[in-house]
C-alpha atoms as a PDB file:
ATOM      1  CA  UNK A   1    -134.942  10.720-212.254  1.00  0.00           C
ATOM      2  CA  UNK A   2    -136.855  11.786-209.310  1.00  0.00           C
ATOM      3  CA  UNK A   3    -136.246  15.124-207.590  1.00  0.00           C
ATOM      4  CA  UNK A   4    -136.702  16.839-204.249  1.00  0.00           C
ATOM      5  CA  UNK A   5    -137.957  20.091-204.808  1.00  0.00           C
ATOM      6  CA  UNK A   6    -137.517  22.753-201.865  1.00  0.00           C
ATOM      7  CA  UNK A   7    -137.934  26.101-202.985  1.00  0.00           C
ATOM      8  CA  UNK A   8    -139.027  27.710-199.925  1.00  0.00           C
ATOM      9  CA  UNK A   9    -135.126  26.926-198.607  1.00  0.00           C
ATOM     10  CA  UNK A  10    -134.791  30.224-200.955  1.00  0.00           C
ATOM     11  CA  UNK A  11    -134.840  31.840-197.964  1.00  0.00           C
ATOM     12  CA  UNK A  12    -131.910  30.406-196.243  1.00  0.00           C
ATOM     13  CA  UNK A  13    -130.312  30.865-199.880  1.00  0.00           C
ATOM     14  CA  UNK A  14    -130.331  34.561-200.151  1.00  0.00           C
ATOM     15  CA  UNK A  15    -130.506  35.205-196.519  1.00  0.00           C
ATOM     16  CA  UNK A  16    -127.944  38.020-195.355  1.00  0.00           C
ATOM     17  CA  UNK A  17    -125.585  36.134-193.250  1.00  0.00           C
ATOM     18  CA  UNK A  18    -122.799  37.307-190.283  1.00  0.00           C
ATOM     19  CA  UNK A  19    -119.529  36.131-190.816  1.00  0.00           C
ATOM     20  CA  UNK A  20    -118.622  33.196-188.762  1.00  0.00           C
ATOM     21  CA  UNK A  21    -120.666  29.871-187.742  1.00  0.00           C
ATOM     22  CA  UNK A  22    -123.924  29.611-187.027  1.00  0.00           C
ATOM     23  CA  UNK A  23    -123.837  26.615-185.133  1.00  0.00           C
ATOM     24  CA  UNK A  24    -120.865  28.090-182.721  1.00  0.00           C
ATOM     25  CA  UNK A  25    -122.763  31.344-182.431  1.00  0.00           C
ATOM     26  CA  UNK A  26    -125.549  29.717-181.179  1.00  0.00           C
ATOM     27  CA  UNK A  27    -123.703  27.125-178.584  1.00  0.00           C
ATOM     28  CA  UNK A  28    -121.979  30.436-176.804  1.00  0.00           C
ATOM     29  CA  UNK A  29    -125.403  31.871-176.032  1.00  0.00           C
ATOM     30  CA  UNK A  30    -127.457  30.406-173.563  1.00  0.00           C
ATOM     31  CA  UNK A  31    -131.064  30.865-175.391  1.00  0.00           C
ATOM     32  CA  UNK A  32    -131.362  27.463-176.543  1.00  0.00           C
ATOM     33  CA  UNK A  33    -135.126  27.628-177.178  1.00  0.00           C
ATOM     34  CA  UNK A  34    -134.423  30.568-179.479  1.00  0.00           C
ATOM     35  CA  UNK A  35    -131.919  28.912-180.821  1.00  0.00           C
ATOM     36  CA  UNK A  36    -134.209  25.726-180.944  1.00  0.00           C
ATOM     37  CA  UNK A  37    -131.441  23.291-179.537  1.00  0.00           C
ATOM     38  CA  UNK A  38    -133.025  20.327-178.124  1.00  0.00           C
ATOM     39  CA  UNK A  39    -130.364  18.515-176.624  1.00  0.00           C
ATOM     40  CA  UNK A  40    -126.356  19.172-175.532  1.00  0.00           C
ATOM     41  CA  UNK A  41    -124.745  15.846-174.695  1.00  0.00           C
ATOM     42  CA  UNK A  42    -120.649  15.396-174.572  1.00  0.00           C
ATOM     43  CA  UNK A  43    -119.167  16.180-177.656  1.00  0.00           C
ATOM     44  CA  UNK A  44    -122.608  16.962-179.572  1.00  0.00           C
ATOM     45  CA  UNK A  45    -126.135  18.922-179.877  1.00  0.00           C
ATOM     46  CA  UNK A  46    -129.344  18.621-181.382  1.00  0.00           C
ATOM     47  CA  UNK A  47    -130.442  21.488-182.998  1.00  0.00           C
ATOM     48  CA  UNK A  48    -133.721  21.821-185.086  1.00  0.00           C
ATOM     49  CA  UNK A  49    -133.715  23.083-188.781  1.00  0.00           C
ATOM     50  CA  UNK A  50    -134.986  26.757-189.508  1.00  0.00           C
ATOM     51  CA  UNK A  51    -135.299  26.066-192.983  1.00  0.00           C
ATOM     52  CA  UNK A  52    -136.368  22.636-192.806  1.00  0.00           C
ATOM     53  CA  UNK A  53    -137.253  19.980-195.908  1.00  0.00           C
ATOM     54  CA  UNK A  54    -140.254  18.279-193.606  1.00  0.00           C
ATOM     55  CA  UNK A  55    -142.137  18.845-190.201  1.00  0.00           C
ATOM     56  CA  UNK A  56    -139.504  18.080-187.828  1.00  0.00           C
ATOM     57  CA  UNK A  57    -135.773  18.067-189.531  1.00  0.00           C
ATOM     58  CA  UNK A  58    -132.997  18.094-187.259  1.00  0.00           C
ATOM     59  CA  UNK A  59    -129.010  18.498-186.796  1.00  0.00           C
ATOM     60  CA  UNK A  60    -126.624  16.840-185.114  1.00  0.00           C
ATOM     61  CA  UNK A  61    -123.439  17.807-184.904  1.00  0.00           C
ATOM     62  CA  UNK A  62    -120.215  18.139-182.838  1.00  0.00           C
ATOM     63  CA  UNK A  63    -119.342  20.795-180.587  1.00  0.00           C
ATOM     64  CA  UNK A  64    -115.959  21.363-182.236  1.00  0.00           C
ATOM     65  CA  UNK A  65    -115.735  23.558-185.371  1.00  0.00           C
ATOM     66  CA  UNK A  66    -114.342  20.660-187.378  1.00  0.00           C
ATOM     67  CA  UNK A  67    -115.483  20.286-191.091  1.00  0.00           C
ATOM     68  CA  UNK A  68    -114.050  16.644-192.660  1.00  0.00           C
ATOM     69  CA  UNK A  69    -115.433  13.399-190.570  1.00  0.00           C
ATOM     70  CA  UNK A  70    -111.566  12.030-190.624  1.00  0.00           C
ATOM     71  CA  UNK A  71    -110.996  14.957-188.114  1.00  0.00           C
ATOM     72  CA  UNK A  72    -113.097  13.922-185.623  1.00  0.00           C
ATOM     73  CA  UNK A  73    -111.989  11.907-182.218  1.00  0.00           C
ATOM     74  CA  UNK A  74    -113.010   8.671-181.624  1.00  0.00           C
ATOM     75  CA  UNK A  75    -115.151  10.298-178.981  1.00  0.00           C
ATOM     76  CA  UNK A  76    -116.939  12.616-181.200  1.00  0.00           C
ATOM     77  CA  UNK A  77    -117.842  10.405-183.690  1.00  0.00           C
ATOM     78  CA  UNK A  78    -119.559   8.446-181.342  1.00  0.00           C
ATOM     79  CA  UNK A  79    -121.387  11.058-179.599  1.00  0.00           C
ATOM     80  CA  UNK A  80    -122.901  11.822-183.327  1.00  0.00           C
ATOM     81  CA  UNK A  81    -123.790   8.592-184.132  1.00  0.00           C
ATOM     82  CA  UNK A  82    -125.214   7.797-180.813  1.00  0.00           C
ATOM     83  CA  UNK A  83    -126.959  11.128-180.446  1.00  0.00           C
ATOM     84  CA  UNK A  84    -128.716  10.212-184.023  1.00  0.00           C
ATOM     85  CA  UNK A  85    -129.553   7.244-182.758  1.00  0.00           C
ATOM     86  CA  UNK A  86    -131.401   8.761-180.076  1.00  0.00           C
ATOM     87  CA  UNK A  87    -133.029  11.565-182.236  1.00  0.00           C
ATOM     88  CA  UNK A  88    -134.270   8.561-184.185  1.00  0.00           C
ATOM     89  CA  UNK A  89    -135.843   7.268-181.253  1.00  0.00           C
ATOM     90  CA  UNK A  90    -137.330  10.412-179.815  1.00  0.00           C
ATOM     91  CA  UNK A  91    -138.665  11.330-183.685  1.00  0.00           C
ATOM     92  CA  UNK A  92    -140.273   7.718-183.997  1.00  0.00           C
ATOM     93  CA  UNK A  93    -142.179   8.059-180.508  1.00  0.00           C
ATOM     94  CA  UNK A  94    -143.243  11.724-180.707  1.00  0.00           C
ATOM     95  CA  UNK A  95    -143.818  12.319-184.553  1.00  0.00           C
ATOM     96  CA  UNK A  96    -144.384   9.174-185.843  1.00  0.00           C
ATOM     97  CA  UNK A  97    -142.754   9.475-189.532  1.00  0.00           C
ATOM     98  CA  UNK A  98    -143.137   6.334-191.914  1.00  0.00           C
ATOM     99  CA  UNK A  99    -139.022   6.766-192.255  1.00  0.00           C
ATOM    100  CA  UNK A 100    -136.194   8.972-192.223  1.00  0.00           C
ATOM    101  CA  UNK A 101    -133.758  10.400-194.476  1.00  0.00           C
ATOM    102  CA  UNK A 102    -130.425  10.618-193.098  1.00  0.00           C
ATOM    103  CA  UNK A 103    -127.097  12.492-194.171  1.00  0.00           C
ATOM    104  CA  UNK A 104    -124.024  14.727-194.212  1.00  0.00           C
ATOM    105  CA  UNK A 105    -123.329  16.758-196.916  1.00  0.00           C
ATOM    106  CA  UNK A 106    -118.918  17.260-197.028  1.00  0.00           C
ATOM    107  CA  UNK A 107    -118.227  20.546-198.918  1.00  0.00           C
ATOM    108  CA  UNK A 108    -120.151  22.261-201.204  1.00  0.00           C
ATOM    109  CA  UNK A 109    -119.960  20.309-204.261  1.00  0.00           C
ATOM    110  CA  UNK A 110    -121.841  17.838-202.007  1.00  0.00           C
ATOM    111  CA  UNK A 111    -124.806  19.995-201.309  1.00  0.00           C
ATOM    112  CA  UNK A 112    -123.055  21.395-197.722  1.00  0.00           C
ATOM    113  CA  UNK A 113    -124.754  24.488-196.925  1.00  0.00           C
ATOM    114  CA  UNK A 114    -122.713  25.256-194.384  1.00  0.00           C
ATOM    115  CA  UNK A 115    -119.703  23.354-195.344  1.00  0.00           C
ATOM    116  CA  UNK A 116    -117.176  24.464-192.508  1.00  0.00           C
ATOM    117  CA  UNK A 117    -118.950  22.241-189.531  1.00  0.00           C
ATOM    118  CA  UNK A 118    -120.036  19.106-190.210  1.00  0.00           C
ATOM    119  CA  UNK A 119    -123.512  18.229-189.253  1.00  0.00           C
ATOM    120  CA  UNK A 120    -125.808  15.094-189.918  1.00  0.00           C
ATOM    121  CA  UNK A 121    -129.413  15.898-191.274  1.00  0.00           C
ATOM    122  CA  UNK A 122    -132.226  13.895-190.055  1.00  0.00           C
ATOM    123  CA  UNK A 123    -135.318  13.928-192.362  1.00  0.00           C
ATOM    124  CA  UNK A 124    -138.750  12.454-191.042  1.00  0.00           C
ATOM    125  CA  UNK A 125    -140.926  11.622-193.918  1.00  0.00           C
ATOM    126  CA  UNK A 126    -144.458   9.978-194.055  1.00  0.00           C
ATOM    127  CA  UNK A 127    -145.722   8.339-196.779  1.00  0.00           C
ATOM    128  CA  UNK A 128    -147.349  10.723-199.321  1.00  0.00           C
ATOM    129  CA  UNK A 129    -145.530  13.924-197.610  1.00  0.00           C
ATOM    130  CA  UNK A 130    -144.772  15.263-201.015  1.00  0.00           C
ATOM    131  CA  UNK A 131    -147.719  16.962-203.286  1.00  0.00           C
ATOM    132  CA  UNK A 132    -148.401  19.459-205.894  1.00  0.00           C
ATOM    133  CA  UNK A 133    -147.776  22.442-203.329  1.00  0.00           C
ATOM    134  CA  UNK A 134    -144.233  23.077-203.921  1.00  0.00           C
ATOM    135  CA  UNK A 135    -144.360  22.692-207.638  1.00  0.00           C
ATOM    136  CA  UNK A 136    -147.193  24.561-208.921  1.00  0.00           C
ATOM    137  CA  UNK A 137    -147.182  27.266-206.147  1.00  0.00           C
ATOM    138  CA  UNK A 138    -143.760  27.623-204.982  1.00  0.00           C
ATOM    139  CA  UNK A 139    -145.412  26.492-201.247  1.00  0.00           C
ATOM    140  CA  UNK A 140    -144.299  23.919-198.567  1.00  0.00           C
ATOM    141  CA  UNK A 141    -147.462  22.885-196.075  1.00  0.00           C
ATOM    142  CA  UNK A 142    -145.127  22.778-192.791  1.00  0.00           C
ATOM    143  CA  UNK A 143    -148.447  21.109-190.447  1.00  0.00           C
ATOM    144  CA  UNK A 144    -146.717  22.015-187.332  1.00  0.00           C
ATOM    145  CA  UNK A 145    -144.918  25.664-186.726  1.00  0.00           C
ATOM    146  CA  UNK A 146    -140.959  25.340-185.321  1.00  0.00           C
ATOM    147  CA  UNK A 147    -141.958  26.236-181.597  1.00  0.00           C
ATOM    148  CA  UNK A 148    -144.574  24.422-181.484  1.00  0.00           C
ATOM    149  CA  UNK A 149    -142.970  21.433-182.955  1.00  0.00           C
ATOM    150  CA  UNK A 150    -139.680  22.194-180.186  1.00  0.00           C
ATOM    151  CA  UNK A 151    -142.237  22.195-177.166  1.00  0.00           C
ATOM    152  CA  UNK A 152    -143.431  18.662-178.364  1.00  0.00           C
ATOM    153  CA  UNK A 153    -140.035  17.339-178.814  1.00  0.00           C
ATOM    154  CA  UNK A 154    -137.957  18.603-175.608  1.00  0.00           C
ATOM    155  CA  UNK A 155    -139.408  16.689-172.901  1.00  0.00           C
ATOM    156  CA  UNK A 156    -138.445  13.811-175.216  1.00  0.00           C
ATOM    157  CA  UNK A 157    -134.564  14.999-174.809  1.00  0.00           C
ATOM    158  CA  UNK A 158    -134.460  16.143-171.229  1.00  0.00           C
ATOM    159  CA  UNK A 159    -135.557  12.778-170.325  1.00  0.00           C
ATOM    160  CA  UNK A 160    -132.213  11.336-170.658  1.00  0.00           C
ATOM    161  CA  UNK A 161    -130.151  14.109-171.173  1.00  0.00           C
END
């Protein structure tokens, strides 16, 4: 059985958290590169991991606090599916990964951090991206630093936003 090994999400584990939602908290401000949103299209956002897996993991998910995919509208559902679409797109041009891993955790039996809004993980990964850090030094090499990474990607976004 093969494993993914993250232990510097440890972090986000034990971090001290305010009640509420993250993601809402962060669409009522208007400090998106703080907040490292990429994108806010009808319905959805883009929204880039601060506890990511690889170089350049990202969120999409729906404005509404909604937590179970059957409670979505028709319109919502396909603002997430098309907005992942284009975060594919954007990823592929400006990053270049060898493929993607792509998913929603529902509830936290599945592995939902953050089980109360839905939100679809988008993974690049390059051939040979894992190594020996994490598991004999309890390190992830992150080659590119969040900001850094969020300059890169936004022109990407605001070019057809």
């Amino acid at each position: 059985m093969k494993r993914l090994w993250a232990p510097w999400r440890m972090d986000y584990i034990l971090a001290n958290r305010k009640p509420g939602c993250f993601l809402c908290d962060m669409l009522q401000e208007e400090r998106d590169r703080d907040n490292l949103i990429l994108q806010r299209v009808e319905h959805a956002f883009v929204v880039m991991n601060k506890y990511p897996y690889n170089n350049g993991h990202l969120m999409i998910a729906p404005y509404r606090h909604v937590s179970l995919m059957e409670d979505l509208t028709d319109d919502e559902a396909l603002a997430l599916m098309q907005t992942t679409q284009h975060t594919l797109r954007i990823l592929k041009s400006v990053i270049r990964p060898d493929g993607f891993n792509v998913g929603i955790n529902l509830g936290k039996a599945a592995g939902a951090g953050l089980e109360e809004h839905l939100h679809i993980h988008v993974v690049p990964r390059w051939n040979g991206d894992t190594n020996f850090m994490p598991v004999l030094s309890d390190t992830k090499v992150m080659p590119e630093a969040l900001f850094a990474l969020y300059d890169r990607l936004l022109p990407a976004f605001q070019k057809v936003s």
